[in-house]
Protein backbone atom coordinates (compact mmCIF):
# COMPACT_ATOMS: atom_id res chain seq x y z
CA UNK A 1 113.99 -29.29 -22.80
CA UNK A 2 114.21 -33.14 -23.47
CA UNK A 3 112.15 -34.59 -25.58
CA UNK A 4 110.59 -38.70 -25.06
CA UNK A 5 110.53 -40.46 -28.66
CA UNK A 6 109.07 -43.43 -28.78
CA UNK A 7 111.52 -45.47 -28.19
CA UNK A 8 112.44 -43.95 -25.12
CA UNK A 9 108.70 -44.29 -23.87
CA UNK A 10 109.11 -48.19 -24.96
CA UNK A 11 113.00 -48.92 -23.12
CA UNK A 12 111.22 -46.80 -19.35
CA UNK A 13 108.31 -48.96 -19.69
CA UNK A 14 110.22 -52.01 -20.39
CA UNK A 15 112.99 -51.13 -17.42
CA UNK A 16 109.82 -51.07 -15.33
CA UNK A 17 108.21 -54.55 -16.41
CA UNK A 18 111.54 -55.68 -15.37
CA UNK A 19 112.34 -54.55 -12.16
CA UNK A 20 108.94 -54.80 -11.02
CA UNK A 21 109.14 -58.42 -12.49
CA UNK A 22 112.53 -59.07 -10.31
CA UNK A 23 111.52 -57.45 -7.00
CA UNK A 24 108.39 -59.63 -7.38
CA UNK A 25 109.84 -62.59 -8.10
CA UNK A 26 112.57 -62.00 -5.37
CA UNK A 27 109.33 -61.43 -2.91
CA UNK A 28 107.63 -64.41 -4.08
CA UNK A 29 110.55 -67.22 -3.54
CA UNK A 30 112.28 -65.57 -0.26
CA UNK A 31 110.33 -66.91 2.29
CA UNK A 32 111.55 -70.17 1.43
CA UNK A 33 108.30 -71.68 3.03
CA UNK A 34 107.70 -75.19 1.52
CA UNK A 35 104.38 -76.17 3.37
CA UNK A 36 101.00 -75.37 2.09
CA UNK A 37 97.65 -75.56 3.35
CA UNK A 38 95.82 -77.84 1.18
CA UNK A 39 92.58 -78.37 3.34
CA UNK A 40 91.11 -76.70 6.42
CA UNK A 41 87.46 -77.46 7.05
CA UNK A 42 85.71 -77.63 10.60
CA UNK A 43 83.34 -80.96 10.81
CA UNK A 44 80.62 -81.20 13.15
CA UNK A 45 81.14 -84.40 15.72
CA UNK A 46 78.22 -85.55 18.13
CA UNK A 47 78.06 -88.68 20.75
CA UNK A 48 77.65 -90.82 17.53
CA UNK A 49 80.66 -89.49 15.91
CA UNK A 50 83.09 -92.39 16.19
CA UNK A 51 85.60 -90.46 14.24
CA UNK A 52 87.35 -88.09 11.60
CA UNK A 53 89.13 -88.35 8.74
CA UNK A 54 91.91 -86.92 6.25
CA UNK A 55 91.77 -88.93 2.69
CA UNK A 56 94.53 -87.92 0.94
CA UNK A 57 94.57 -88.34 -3.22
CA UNK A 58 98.10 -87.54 -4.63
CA UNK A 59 96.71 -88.04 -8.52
CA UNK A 60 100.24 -87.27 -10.14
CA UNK A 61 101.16 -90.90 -11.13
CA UNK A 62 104.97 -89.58 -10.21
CA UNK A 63 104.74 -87.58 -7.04
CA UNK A 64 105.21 -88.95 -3.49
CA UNK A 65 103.12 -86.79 -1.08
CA UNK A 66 104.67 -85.66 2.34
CA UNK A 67 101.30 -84.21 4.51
CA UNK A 68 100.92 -82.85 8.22
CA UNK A 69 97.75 -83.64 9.57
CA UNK A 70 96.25 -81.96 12.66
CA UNK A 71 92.69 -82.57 14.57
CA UNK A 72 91.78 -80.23 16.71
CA UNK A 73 88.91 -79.80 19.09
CA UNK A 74 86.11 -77.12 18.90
CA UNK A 75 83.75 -75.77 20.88
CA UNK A 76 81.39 -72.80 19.89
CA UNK A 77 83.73 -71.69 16.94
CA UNK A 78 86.95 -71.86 19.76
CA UNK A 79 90.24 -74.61 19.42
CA UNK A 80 90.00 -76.09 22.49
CA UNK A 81 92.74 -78.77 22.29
CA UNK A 82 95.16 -80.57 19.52
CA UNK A 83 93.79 -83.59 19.64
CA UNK A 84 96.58 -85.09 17.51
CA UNK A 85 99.31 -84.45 14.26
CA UNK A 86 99.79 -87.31 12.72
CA UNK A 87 102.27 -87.54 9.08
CA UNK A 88 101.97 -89.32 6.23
CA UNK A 89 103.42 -90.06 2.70
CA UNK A 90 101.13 -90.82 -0.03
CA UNK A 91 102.10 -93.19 -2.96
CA UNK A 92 102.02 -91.26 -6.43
CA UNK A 93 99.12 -91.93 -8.06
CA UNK A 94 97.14 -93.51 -4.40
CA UNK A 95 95.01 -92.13 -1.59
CA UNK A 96 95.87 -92.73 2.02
CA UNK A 97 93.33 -92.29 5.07
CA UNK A 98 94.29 -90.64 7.93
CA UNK A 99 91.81 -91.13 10.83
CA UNK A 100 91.44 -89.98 14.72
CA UNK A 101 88.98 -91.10 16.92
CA UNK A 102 86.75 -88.34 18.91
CA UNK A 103 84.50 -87.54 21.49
CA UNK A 104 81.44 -85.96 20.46
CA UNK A 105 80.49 -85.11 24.23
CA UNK A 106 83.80 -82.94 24.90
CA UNK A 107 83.29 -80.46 22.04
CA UNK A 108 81.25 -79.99 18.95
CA UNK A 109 83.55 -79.56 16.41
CA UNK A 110 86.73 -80.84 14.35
CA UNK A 111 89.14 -79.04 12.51
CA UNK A 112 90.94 -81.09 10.24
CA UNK A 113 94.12 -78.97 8.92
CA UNK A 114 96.10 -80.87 6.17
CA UNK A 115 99.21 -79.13 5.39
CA UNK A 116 101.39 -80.26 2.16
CA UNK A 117 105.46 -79.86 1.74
CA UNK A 118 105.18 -78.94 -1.50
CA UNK A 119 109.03 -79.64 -2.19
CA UNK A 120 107.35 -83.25 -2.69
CA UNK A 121 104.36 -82.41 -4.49
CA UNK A 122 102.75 -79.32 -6.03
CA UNK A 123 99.43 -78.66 -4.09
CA UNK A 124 97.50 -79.02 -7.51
CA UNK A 125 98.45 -82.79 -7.61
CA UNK A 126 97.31 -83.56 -4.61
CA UNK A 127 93.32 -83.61 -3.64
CA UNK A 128 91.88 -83.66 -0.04
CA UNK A 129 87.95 -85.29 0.78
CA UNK A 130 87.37 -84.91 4.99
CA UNK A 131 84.57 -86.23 6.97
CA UNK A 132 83.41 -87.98 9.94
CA UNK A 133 82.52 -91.82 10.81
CA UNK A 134 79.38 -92.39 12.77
CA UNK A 135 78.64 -95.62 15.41
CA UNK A 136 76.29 -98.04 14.20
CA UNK A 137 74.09 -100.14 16.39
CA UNK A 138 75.14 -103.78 16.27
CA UNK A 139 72.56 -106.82 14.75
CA UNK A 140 72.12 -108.58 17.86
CA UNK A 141 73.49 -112.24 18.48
CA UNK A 142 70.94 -114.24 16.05
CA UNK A 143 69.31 -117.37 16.77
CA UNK A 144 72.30 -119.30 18.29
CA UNK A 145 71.50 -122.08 15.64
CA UNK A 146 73.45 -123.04 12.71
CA UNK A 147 72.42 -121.86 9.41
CA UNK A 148 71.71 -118.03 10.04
CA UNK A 149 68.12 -116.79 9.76
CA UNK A 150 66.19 -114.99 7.05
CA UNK A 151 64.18 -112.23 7.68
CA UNK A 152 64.69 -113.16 11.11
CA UNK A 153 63.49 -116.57 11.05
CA UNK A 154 66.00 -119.32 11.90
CA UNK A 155 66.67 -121.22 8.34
CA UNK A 156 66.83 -124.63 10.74
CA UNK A 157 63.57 -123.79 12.02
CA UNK A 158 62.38 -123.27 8.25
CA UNK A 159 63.79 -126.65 6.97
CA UNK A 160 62.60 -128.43 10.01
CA UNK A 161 58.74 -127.44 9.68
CA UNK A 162 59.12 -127.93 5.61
CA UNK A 163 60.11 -131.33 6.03
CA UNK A 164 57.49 -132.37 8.97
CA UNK A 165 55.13 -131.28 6.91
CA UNK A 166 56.10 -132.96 3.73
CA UNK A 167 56.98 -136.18 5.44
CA UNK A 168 53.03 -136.19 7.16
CA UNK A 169 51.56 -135.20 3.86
CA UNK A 170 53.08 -137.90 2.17
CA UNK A 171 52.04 -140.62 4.75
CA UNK A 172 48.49 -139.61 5.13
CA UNK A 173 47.96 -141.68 1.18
C-alpha cells in the first residue's frame, strides 16, 4: 500500500496548477485573433436622423489606435444592409469621429460595431461614445438689410426710428 506524505500531496497539486496553467495559457493565445470588439450598440434613427457616429478616445498618451467601423441597417431587431466599414487610426492620447449619414425612412435602427486590432492598442486604452445627429430647421433668410436684427427686429429699422425721433424732439424747442 503507498502511502501520500505531505509533500507528495503538495508536488500532485502543484504538477496540476501547472499543467492546467500551460494548457490554459496555450488555449488562450492560439487563436492568434488580434481584433476585439470594443463597442456594439444599436441606435434608433428616424426621418430627422441626419446621421451616426463612432467617437473614438485612444487615452494612452503612447498608443496609436487601428479601428474597423461598421453601420449597419435595422429593421425590427433584423440587419438589413451594411451600410458602410469605414477604418481609422486614432492619435495616442486623441479622439477621432467617424460618421455615416442615414435614412431614417429605410429602417429604424443602426448598429454601430467598432472593432479594435489590439496588436496596436489594448482595448482598455481605448474608449468608445456612439450616437446619432439630428436635422435642424434652418433660421430663415432675415431682413435682407445690413446690420442683422434683434429679437427679430431689423437693427436699421431700430436706429432709423431712434434717430427720427430724437432729431423731431429736439427741433420742436
Amino acid at each position: 500500500m503507498t502511502r501520500l506524505t505531505t509533500s507528495s500531496v503538495a508536488t500532485l497539486a502543484m504538477l496540476a496548477v501547472a499543467l492546467f496553467a500551460a494548457v490554459g495559457g496555450a488555449a488562450a493565445h492560439s487563436t492568434g485573433d488580434t481584433h476585439v470588439h470594443v463597442a456594439n450598440p444599436t441606435v434608433a434613427v428616424d426621418a430627422d436622423t441626419q446621421s451616426v457616429y463612432a467617437d473614438v478616445n485612444a487615452s494612452q498618451a503612447d498608443t496609436t489606435a487601428n479601428v474597423t467601423v461598421t453601420f449597419e441597417a435595422m429593421e425590427n431587431g433584423s440587419v438589413t444592409s451594411t451600410l458602410a466599414t469605414k477604418t481609422a487610426t486614432v492619435a495616442p492620447g486623441s479622439s477621432q469621429l467617424i460618421e455615416q449619414s442615414v435614412n431614417g425612412t429605410e429602417y429604424d435602427a443602426v448598429r454601430i460595431s467598432v472593432v479594435l486590432d489590439n496588436s496596436t492598442a489594448s482595448p482598455e486604452n481605448v474608449s468608445v461614445s456612439t450616437g446619432k445627429i439630428q436635422m435642424v430647421a434652418g433660421g430663415g433668410g432675415g431682413t435682407g438689410l445690413p446690420g442683422g436684427s434683434v429679437k427679430g427686429v431689423p437693427v436699421l429699422l431700430v436706429v432709423a426710428v431712434v434717430g427720427i425721433g430724437g432729431y423731431l424732439w429736439i427741433s420742436e424747442d
